[in-house]
C-alpha atoms as a PDB file:
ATOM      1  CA  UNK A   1     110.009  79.900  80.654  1.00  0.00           C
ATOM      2  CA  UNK A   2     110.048  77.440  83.081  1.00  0.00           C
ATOM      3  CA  UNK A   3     106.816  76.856  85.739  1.00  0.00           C
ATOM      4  CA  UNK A   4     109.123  77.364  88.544  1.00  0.00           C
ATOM      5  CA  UNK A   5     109.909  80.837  87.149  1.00  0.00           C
ATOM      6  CA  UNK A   6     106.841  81.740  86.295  1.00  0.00           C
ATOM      7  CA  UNK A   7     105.399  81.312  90.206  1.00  0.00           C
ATOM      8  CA  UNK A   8     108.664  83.257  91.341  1.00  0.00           C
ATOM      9  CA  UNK A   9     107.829  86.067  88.982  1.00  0.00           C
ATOM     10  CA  UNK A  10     104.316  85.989  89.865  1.00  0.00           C
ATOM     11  CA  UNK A  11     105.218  85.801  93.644  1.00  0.00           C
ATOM     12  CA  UNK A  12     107.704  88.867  92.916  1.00  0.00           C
ATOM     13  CA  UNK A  13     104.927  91.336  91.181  1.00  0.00           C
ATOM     14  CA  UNK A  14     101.979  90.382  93.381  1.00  0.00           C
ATOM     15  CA  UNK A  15     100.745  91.901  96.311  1.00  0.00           C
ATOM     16  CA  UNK A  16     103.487  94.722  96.319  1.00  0.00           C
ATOM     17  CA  UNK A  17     103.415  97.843  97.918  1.00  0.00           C
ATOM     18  CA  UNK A  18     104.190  99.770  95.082  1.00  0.00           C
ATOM     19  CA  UNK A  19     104.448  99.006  90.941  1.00  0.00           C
ATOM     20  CA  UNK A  20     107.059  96.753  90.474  1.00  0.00           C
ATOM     21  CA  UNK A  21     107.853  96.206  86.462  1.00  0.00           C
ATOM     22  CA  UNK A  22     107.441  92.355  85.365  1.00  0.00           C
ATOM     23  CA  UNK A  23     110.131  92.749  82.984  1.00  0.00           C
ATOM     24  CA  UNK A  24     113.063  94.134  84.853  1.00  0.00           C
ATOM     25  CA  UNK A  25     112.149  94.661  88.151  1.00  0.00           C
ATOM     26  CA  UNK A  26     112.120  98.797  88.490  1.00  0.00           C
ATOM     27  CA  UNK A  27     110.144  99.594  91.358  1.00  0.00           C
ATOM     28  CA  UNK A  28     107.515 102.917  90.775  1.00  0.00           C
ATOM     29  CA  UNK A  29     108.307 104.545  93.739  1.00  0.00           C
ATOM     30  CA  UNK A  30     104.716 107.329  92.787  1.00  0.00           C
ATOM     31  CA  UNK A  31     102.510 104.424  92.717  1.00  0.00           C
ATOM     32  CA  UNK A  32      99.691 106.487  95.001  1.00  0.00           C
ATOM     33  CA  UNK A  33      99.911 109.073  92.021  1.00  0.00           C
ATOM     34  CA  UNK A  34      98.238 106.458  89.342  1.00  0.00           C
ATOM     35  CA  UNK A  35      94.510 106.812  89.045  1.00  0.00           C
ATOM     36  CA  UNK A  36      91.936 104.248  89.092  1.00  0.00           C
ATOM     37  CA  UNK A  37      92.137 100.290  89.954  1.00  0.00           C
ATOM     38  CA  UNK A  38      94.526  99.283  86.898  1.00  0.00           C
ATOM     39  CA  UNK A  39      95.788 100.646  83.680  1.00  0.00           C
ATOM     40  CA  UNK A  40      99.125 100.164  81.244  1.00  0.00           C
ATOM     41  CA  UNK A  41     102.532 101.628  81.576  1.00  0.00           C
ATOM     42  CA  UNK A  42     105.308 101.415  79.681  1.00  0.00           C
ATOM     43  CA  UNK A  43     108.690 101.216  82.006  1.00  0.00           C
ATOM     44  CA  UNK A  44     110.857 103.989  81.856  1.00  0.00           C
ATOM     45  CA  UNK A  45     114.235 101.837  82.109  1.00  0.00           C
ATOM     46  CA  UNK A  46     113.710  98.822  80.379  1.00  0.00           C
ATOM     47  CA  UNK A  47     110.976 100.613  78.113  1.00  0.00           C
ATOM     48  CA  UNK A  48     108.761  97.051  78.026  1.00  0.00           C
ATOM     49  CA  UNK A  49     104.854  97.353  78.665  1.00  0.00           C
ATOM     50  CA  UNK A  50     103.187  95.957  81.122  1.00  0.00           C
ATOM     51  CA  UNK A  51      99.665  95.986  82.851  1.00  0.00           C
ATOM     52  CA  UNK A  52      99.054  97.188  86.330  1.00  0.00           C
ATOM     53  CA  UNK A  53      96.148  96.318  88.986  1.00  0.00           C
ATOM     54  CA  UNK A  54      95.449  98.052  92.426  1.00  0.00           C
ATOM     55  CA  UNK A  55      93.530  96.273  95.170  1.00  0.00           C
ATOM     56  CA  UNK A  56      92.925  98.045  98.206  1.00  0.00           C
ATOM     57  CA  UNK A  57      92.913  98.394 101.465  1.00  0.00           C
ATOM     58  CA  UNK A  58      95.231  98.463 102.236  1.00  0.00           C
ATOM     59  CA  UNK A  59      96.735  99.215  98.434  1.00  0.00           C
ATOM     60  CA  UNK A  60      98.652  96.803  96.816  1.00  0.00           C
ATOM     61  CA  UNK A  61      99.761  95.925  93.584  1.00  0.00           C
ATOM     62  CA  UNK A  62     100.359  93.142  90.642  1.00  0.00           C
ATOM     63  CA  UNK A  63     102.011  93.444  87.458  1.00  0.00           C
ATOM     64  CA  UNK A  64     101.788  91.430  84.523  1.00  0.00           C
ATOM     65  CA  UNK A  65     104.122  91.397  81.266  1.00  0.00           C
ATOM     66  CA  UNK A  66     102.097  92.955  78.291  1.00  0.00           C
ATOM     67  CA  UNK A  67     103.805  90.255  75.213  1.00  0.00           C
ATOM     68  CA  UNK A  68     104.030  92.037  72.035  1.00  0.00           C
END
C-alpha cells in the first residue's frame, strides 16, 4: 500500500462520529451501544477484524485493520 493511501485511510477512520470499518468502509450506526474506551469487532459485511478506540468528549472514533 502506498503512503498516500495509508494517510487517506487513516484520515477516513479517525476522529469519526461513529465506527467506521478500516477494511470496507461499513459505518456502525450503534456505536454509543459499545462499552468501554476500545475493543475488537469483527465486521458484519466484509467479515474482516479490526480494532476500535473511543475518545471522548465529545465521542469519537478510530479504526485500525487487525492483519491476520
Amino acid at each position: 500500500m502506498s503512503e498516500e493511501r495509508e494517510e487517506l485511510d487513516y484520515y477516513l477512520h479517525s476522529g469519526t462520529r461513529e465506527i467506521v470499518c478500516p477494511w470496507c468502509g461499513h459505518t456502525f450506526t450503534d456505536s454509543d451501544d459499545y462499552e468501554g474506551e476500545c475493543g475488537e469487532e469483527e465486521c458484519d459485511y466484509c467479515t474482516n477484524d479490526f480494532t476500535w478506540s473511543r475518545y471522548d468528549p465529545p465521542f469519537s472514533y478510530t479504526t485500525e485493520r487487525k492483519e491476520p
